[in-house]
Protein backbone atom coordinates (compact mmCIF):
# COMPACT_ATOMS: atom_id res chain seq x y z
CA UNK A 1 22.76 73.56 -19.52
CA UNK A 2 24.22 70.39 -18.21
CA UNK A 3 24.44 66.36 -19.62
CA UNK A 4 21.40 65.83 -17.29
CA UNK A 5 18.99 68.42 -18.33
CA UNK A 6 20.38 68.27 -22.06
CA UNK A 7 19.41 64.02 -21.81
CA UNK A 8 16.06 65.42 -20.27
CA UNK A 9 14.95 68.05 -22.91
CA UNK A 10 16.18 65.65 -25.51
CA UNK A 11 13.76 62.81 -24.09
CA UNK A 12 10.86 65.18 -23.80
CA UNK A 13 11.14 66.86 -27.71
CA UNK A 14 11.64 63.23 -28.77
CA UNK A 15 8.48 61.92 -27.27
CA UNK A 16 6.84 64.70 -28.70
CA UNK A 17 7.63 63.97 -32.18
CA UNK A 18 5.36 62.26 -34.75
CA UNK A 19 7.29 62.15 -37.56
CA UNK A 20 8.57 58.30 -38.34
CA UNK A 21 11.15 59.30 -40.84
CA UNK A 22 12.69 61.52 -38.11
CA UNK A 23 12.62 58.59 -35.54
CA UNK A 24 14.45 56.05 -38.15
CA UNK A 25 16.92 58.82 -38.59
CA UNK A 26 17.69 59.41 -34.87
CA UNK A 27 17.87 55.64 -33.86
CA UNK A 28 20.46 54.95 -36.63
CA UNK A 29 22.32 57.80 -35.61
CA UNK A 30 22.53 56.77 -32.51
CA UNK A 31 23.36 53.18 -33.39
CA UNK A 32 25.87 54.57 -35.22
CA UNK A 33 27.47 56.84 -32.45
CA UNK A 34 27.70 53.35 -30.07
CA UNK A 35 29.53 51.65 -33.14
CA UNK A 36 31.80 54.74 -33.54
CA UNK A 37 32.59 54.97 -30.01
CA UNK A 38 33.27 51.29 -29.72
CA UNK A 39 35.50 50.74 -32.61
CA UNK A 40 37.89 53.86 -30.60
CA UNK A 41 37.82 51.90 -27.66
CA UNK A 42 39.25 48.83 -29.18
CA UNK A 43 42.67 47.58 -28.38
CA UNK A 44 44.49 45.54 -30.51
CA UNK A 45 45.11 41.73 -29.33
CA UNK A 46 48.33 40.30 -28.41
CA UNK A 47 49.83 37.46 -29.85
CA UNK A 48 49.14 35.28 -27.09
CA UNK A 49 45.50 36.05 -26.85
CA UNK A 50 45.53 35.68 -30.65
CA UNK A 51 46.71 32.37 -30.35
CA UNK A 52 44.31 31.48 -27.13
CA UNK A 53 41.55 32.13 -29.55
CA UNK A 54 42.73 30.31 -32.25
CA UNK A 55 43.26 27.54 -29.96
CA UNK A 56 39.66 27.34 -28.75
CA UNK A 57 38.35 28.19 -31.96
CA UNK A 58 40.00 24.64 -33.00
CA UNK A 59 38.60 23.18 -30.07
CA UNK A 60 35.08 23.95 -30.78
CA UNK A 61 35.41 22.72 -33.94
CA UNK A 62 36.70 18.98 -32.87
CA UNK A 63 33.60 19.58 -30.67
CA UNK A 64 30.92 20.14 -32.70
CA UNK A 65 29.89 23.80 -31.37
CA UNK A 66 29.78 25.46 -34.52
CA UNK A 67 27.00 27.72 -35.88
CA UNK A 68 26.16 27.40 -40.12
CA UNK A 69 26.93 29.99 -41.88
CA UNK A 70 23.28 29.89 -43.53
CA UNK A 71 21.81 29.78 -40.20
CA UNK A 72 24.20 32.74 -38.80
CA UNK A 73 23.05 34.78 -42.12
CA UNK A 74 19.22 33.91 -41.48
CA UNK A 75 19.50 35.03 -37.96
CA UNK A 76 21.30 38.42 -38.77
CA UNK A 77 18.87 39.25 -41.54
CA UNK A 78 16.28 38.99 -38.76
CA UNK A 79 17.91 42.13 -36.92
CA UNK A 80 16.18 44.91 -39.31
């Protein structure tokens, strides 16, 4: 059986299922898989983008574009 067909009988035995615990399970898995197959795609930075980061980082800063960390921690606790 190919990808295709495999993504297709997937979909159709998912759709069929009633079973909420099962569902929870699946979508973490498969947030999990994304944030698996992310991190192995990473590349390390250089120095010089390091340092052009660093360098706006500092200029937000003098310019006021900064996010609380309260309000950054209320936001993310919104996600679940």
């Amino acid at each position: 059986m190919d990808l295709e067909a495999r993504k297709i009988s997937f979909v159709q035995e998912f759709l069929r299922l009633q079973n909420e615990e099962i569902i929870n399970s699946l979508e973490k898995m498969l947030r999990m898989g994304k944030i698996e197959m992310m991190e192995q795609k990473q590349v390390p930075m250089t120095m010089k983008e390091l340092n052009a980061e660093i360098d706006k980082a500092l200029e937000d800063s003098k310019n006021g574009r900064l996010t609380k960390a309260s309000e950054l921690k209320s936001k993310i606790q919104q996600w679940d």
